[in-house]
C-alpha atoms as a PDB file:
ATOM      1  CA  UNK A   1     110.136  14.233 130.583  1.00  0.00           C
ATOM      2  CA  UNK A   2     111.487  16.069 127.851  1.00  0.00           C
ATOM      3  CA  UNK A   3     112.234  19.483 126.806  1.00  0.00           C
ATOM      4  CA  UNK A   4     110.488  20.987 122.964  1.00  0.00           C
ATOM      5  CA  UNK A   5     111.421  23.260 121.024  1.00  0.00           C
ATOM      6  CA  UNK A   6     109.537  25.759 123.093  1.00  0.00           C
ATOM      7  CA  UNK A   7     111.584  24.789 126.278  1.00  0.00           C
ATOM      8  CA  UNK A   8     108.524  23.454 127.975  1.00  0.00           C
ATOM      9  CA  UNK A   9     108.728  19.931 129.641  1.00  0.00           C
ATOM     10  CA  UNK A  10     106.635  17.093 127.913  1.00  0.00           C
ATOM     11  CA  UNK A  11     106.092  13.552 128.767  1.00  0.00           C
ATOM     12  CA  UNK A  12     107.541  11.005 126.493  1.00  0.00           C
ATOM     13  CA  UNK A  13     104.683   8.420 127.474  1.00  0.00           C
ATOM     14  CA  UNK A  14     101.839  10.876 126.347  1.00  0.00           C
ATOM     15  CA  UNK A  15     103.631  11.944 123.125  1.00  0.00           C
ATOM     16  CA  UNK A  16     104.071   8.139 121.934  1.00  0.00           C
ATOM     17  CA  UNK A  17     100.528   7.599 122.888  1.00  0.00           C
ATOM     18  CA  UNK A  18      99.297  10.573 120.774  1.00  0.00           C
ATOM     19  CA  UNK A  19     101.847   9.093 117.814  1.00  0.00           C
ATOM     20  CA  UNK A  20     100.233   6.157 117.974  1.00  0.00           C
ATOM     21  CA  UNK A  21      96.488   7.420 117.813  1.00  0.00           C
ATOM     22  CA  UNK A  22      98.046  10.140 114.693  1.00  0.00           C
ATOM     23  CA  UNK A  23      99.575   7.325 113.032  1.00  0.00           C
ATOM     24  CA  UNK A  24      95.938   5.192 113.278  1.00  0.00           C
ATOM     25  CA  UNK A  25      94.457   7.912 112.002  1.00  0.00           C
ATOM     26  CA  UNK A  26      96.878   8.374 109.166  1.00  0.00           C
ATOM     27  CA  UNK A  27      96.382   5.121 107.730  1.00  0.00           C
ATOM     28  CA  UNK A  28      93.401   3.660 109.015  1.00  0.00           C
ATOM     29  CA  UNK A  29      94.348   0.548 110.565  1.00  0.00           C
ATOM     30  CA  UNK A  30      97.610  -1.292 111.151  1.00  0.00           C
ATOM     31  CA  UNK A  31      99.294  -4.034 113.030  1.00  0.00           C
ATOM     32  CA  UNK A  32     101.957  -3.836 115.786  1.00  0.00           C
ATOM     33  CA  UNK A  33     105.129  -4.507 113.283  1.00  0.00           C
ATOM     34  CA  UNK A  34     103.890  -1.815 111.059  1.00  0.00           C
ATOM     35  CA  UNK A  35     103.030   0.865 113.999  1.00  0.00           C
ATOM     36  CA  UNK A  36     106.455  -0.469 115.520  1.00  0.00           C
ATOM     37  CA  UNK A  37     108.118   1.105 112.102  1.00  0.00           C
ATOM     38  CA  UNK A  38     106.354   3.693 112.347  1.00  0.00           C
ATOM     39  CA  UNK A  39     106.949   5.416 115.314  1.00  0.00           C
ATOM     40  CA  UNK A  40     110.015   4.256 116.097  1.00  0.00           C
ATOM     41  CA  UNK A  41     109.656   1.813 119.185  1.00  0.00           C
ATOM     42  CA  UNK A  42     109.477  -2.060 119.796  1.00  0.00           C
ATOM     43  CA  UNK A  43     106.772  -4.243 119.034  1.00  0.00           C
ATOM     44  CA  UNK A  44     106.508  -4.513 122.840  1.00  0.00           C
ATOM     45  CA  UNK A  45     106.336  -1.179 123.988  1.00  0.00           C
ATOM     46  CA  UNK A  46     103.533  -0.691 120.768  1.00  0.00           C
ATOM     47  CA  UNK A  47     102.118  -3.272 122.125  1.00  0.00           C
ATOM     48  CA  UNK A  48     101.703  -2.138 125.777  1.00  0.00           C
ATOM     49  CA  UNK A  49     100.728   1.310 124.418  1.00  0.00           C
ATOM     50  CA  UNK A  50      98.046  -0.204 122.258  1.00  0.00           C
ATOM     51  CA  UNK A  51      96.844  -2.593 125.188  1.00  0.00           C
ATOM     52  CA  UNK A  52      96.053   0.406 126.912  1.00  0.00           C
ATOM     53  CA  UNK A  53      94.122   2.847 124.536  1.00  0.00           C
ATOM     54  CA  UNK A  54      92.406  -0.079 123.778  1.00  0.00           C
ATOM     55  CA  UNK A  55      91.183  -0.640 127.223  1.00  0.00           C
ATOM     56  CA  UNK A  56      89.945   2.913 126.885  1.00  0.00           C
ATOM     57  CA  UNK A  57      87.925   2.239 123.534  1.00  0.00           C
ATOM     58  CA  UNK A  58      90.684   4.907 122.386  1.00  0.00           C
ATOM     59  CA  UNK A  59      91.567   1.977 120.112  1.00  0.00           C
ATOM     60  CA  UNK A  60      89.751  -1.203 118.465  1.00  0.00           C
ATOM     61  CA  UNK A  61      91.125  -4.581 117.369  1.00  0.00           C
ATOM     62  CA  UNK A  62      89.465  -6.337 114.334  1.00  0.00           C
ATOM     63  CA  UNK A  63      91.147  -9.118 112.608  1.00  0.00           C
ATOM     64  CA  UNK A  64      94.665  -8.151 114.277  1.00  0.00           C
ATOM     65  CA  UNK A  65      94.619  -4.950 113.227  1.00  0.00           C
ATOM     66  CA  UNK A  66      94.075  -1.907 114.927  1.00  0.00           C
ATOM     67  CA  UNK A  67      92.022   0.938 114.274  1.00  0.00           C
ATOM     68  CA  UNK A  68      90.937   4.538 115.893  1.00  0.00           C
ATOM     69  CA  UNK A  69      88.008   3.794 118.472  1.00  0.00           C
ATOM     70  CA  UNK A  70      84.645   5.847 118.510  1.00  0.00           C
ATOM     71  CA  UNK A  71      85.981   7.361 122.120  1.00  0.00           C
ATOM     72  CA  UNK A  72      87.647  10.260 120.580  1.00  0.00           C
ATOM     73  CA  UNK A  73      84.797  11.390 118.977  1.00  0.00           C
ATOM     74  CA  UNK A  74      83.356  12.671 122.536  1.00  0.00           C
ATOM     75  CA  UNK A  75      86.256  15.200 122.763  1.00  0.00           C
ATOM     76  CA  UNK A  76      86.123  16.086 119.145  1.00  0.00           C
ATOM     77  CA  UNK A  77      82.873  17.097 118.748  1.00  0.00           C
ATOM     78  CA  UNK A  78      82.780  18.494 122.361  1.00  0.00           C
ATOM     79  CA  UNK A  79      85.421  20.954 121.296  1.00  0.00           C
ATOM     80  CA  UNK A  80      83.797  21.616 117.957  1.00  0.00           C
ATOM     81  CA  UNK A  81      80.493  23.024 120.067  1.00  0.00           C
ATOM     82  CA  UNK A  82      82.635  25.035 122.009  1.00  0.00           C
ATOM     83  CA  UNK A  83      83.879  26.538 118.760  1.00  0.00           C
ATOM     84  CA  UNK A  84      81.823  30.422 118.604  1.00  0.00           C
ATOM     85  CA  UNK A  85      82.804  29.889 115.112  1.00  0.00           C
ATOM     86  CA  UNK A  86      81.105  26.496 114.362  1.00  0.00           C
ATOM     87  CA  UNK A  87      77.910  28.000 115.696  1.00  0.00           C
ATOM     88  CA  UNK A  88      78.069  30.926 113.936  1.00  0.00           C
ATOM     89  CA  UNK A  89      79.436  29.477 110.541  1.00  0.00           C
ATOM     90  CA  UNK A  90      77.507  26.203 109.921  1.00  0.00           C
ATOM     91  CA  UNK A  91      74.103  27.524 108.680  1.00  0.00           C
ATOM     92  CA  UNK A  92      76.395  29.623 106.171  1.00  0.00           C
ATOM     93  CA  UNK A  93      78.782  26.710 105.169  1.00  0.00           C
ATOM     94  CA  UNK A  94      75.468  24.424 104.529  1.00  0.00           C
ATOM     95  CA  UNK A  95      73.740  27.385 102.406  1.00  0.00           C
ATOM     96  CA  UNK A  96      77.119  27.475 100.398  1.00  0.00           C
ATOM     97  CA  UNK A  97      76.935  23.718  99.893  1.00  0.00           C
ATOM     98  CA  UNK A  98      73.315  24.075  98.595  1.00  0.00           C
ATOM     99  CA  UNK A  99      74.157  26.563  96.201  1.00  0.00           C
ATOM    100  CA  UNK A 100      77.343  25.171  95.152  1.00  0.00           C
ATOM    101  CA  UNK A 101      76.615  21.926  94.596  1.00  0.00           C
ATOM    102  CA  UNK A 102      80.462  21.681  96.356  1.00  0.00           C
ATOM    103  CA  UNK A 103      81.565  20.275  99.124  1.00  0.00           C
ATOM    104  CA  UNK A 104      82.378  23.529 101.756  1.00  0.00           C
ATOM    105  CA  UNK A 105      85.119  23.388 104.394  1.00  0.00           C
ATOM    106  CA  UNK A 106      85.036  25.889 107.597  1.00  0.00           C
ATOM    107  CA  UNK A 107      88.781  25.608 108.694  1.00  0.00           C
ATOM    108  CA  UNK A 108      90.298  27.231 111.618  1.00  0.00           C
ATOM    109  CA  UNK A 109      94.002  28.163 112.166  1.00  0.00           C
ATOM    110  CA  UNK A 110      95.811  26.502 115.306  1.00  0.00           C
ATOM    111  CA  UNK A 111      99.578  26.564 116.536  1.00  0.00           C
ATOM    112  CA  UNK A 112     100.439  27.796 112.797  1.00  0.00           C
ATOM    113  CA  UNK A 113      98.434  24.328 111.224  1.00  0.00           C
ATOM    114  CA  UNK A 114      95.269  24.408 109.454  1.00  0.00           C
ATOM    115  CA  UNK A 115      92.304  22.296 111.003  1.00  0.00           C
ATOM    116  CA  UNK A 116      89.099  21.311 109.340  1.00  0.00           C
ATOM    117  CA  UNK A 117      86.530  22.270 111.953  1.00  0.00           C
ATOM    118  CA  UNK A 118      83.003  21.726 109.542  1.00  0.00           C
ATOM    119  CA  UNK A 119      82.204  20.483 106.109  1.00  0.00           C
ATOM    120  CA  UNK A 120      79.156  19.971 104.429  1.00  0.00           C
ATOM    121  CA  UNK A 121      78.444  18.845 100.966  1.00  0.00           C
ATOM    122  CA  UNK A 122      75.605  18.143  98.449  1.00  0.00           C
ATOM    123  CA  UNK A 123      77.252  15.231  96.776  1.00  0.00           C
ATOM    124  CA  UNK A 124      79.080  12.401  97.965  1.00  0.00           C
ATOM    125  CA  UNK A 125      82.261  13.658  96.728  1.00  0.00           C
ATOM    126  CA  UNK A 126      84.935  11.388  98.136  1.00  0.00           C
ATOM    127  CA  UNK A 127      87.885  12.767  96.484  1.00  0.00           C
ATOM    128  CA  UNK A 128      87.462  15.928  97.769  1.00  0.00           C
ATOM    129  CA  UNK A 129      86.491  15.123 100.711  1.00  0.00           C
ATOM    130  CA  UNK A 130      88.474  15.912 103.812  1.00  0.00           C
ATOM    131  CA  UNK A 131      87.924  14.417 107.890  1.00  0.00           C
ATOM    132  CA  UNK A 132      86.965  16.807 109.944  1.00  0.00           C
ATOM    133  CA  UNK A 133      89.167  17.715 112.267  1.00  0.00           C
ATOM    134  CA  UNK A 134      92.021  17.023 109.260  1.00  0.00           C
ATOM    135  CA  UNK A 135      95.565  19.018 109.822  1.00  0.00           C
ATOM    136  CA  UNK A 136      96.832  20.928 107.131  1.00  0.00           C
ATOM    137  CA  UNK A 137     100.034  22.969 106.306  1.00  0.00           C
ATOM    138  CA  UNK A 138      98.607  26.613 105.479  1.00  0.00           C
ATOM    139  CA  UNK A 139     101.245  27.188 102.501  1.00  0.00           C
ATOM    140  CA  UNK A 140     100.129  24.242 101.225  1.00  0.00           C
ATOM    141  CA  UNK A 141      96.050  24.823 100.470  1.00  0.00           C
ATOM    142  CA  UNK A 142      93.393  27.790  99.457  1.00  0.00           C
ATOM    143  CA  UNK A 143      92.129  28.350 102.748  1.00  0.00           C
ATOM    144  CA  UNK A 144      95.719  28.222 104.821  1.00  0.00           C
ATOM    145  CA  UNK A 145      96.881  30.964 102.201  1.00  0.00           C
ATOM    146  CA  UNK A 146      93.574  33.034 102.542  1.00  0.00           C
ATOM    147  CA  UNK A 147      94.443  33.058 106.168  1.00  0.00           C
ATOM    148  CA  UNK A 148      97.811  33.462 105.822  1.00  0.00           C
ATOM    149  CA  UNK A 149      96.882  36.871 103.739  1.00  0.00           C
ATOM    150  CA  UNK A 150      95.461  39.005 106.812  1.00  0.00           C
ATOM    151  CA  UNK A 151      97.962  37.811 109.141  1.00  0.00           C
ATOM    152  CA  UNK A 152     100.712  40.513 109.937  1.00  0.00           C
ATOM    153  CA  UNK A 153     104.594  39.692 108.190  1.00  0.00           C
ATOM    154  CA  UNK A 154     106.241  38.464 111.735  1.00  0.00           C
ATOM    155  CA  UNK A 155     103.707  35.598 112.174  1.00  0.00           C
ATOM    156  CA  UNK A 156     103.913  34.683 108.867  1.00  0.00           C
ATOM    157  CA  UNK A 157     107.756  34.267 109.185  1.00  0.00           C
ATOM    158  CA  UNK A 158     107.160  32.243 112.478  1.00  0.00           C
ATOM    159  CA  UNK A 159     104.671  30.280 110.335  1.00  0.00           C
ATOM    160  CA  UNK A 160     106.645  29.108 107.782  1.00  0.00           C
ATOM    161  CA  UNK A 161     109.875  28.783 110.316  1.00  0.00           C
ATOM    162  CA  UNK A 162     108.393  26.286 112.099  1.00  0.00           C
ATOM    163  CA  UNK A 163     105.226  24.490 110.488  1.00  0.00           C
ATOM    164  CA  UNK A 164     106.666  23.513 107.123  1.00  0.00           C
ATOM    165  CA  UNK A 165     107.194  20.018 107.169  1.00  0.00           C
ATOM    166  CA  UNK A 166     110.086  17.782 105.716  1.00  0.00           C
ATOM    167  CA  UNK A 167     107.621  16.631 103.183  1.00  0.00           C
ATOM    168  CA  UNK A 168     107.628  19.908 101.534  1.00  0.00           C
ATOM    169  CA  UNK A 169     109.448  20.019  98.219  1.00  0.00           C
ATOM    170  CA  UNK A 170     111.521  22.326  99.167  1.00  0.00           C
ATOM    171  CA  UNK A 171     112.602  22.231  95.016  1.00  0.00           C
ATOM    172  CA  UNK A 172     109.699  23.836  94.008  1.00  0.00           C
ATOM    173  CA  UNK A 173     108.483  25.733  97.690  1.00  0.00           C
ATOM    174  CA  UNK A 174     109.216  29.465  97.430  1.00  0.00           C
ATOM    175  CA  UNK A 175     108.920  31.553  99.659  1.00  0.00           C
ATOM    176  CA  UNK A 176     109.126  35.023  97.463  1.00  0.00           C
ATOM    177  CA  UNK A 177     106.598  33.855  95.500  1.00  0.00           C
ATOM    178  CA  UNK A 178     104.100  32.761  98.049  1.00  0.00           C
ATOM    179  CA  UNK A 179     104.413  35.990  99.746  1.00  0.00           C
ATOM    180  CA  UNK A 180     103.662  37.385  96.160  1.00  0.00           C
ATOM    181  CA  UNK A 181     100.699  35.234  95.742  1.00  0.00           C
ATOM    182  CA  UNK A 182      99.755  36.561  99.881  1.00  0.00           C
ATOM    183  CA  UNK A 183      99.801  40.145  98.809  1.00  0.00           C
ATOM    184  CA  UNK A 184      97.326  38.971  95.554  1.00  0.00           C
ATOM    185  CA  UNK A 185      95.310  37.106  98.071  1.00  0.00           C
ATOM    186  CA  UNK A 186      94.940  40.161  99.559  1.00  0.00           C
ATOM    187  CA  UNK A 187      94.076  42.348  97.292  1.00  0.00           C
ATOM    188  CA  UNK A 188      91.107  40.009  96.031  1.00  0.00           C
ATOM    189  CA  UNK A 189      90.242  38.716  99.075  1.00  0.00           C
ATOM    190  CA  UNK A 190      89.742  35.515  97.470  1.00  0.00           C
ATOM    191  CA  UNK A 191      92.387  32.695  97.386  1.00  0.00           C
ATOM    192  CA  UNK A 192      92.562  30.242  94.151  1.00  0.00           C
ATOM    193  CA  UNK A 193      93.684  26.455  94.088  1.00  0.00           C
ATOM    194  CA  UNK A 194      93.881  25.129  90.356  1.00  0.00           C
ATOM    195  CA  UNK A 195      94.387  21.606  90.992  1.00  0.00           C
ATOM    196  CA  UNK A 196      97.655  22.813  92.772  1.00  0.00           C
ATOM    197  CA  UNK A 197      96.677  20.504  95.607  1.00  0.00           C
ATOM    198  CA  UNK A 198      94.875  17.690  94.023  1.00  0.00           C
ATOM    199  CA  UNK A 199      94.719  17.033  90.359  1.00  0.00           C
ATOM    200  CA  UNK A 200      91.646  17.425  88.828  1.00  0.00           C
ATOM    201  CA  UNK A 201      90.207  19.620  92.104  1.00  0.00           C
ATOM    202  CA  UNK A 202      89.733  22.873  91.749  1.00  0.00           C
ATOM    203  CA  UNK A 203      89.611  25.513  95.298  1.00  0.00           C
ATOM    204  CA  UNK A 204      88.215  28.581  96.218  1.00  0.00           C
ATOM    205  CA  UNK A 205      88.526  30.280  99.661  1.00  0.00           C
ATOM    206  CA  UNK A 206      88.518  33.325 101.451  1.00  0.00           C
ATOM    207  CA  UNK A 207      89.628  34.497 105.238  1.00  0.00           C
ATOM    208  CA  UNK A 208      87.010  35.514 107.791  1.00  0.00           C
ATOM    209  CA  UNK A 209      87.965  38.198 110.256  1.00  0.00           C
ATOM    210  CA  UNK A 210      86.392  40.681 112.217  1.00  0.00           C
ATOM    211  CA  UNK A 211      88.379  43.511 112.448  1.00  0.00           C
ATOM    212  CA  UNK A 212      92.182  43.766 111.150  1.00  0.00           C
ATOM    213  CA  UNK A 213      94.304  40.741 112.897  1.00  0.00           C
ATOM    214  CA  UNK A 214      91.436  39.044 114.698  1.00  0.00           C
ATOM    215  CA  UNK A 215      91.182  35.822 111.891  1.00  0.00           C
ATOM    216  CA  UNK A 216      88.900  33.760 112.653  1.00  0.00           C
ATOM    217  CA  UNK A 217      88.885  30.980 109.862  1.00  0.00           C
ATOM    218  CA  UNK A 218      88.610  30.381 106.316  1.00  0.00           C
ATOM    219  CA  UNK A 219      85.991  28.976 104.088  1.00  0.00           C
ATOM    220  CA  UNK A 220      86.513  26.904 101.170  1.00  0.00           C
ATOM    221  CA  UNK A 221      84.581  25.509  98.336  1.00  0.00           C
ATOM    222  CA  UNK A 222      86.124  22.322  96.109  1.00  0.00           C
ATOM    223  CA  UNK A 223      85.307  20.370  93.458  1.00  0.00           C
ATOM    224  CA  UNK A 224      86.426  18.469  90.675  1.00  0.00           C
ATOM    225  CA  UNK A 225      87.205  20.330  87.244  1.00  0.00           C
ATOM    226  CA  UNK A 226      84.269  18.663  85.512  1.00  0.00           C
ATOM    227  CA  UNK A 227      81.843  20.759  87.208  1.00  0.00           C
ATOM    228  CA  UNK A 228      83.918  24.153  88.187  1.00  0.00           C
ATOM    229  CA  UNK A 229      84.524  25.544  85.128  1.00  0.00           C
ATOM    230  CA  UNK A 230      86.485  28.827  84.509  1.00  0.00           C
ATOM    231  CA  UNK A 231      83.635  31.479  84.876  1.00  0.00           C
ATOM    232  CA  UNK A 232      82.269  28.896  88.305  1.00  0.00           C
ATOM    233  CA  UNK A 233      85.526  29.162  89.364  1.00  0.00           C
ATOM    234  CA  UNK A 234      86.792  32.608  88.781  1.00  0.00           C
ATOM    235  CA  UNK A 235      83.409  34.723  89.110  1.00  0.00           C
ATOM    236  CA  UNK A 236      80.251  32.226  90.663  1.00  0.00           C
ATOM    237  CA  UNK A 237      81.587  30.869  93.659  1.00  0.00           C
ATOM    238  CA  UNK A 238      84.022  34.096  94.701  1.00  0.00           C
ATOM    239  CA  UNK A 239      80.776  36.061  94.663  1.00  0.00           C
ATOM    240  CA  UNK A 240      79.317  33.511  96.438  1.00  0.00           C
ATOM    241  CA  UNK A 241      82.039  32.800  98.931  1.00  0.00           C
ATOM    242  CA  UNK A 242      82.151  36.432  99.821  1.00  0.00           C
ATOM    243  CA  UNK A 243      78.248  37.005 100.613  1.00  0.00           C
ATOM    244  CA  UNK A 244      78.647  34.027 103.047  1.00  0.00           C
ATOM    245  CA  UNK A 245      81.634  35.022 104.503  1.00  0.00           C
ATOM    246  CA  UNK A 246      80.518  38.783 105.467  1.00  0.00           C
ATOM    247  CA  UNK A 247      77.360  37.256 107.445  1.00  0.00           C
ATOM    248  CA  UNK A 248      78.980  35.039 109.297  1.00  0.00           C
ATOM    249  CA  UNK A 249      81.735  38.193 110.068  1.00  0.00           C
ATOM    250  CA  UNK A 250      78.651  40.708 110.650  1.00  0.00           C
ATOM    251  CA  UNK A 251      76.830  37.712 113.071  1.00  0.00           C
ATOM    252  CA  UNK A 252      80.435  37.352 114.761  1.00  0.00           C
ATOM    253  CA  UNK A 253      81.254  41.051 115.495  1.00  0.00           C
ATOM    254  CA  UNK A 254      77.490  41.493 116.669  1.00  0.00           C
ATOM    255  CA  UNK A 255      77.993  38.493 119.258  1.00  0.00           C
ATOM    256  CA  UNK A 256      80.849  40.137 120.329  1.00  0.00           C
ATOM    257  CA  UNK A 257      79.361  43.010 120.515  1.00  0.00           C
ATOM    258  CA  UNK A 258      76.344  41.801 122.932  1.00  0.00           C
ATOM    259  CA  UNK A 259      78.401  39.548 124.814  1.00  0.00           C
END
């Protein structure tokens, strides 16, 4: 065992395991050398971990590669259903879809990350595209900063203390100016992402909350430039984005209400 960062004991075994399945997912498929790189441990001990999952249909072999298995798909989608959210939210996020033409993320916020928990879309859009299930920075898209705007100043600070990755450029990152851009957020209760993400994708989200603190998720319509163009972007899909979003906050308050 080991101790983290919050001074709770984890087991080393379980967290190279989970490596191994984050680094699968990362890039797809890969062979023991390159997984050995990696994560950091011998070919052998890759080897043994991979021997294992596999067993387990956690993990596939095809042409001496591995790849994620279907098995994790059970506990995905299991905790998806369990989601209030998800229930609540998908008819909404499809109708948005519909309308937009876009493809429509419903993303929840976990341990300070941003997870895609539904998308839908009307065309096959693959470079806009996201897996469900996906873990994002908040800073660092429309719908982590729309949920970063109705969350109170201290667990913002914790936020961005402990969930911004090396990978940021810290060169450009500010942190005065995204709390700027928070309090804008705000104010319009609409979050904008000009191809600050992705070039050539354009991003428009807004939080959904109940009541003052209680954030439940984001939603998030994106598309490519060449069909969101500045009065889509700015005016359309904000109006649109914002009908959607106060039913599925009305339908969640009400079911909390009954329940």
């Amino acid at each position: 065992m080991k101790q983290d960062k919050g001074n709770r004991k984890t087991i080393q075994s379980v967290e190279n395991a989970l490596r191994i399945l984050e680094e699968l997912r990362r890039c797809e498929h890969a062979g023991v050398t390159e997984l050995s790189h990696a994560v950091g441990l011998s070919k052998g001990t890759v080897y043994h971990y991979l021997a294992t999952l596999r067993e387990q249909n956690f993990v596939e072999k095809r042409d001496n590669k591995y790849q994620l298995g279907l098995r994790p798909l059970t506990y995905g989608g299991a905790a998806r259903e369990r989601e209030h959210l998800f229930q609540i939210a998908k008819e909404g996020v499809d109708r948005l879809a519909r309308t937009t033409g876009e493809t429509v993320r419903l993303v929840v916020e976990r341990q300070g990350n941003g997870i895609t928990l539904y998308q839908a879309t009307r065309h096959n859009r693959d470079s806009v595209r996201t897996h469900l299930g996906t873990q994002e920075e908040l800073h660092s898209t429309a719908a982590g900063k729309a949920m970063l705007s109705v969350m109170d100043d201290e667990r913002v600070d914790t936020i961005l203390e402990y969930n911004v990755s090396e990978q940021t450029d810290t060169a450009t990152f500010d942190v005065g100016e995204l709390r700027s851009e928070l309090e804008e957020i705000r104010s319009r209760g609409i979050a904008f992402d000009d191809e600050e993400q992705f070039d050539g994708v354009r991003c428009v989200a807004t939080a959904l909350a109940t009541e003052v603190d209680n954030l439940l998720g984001a939603i998030s319509v994106n598309g490519p430039v060449e069909s969101i163009d500045d009065e889509t972007f700015y005016k359309d899909i904000p109006q649109e984005i914002r009908n959607i979003a106060g039913v599925i906050e009305i339908n969640t308050a009400y079911l909390n209400w009954i329940e």
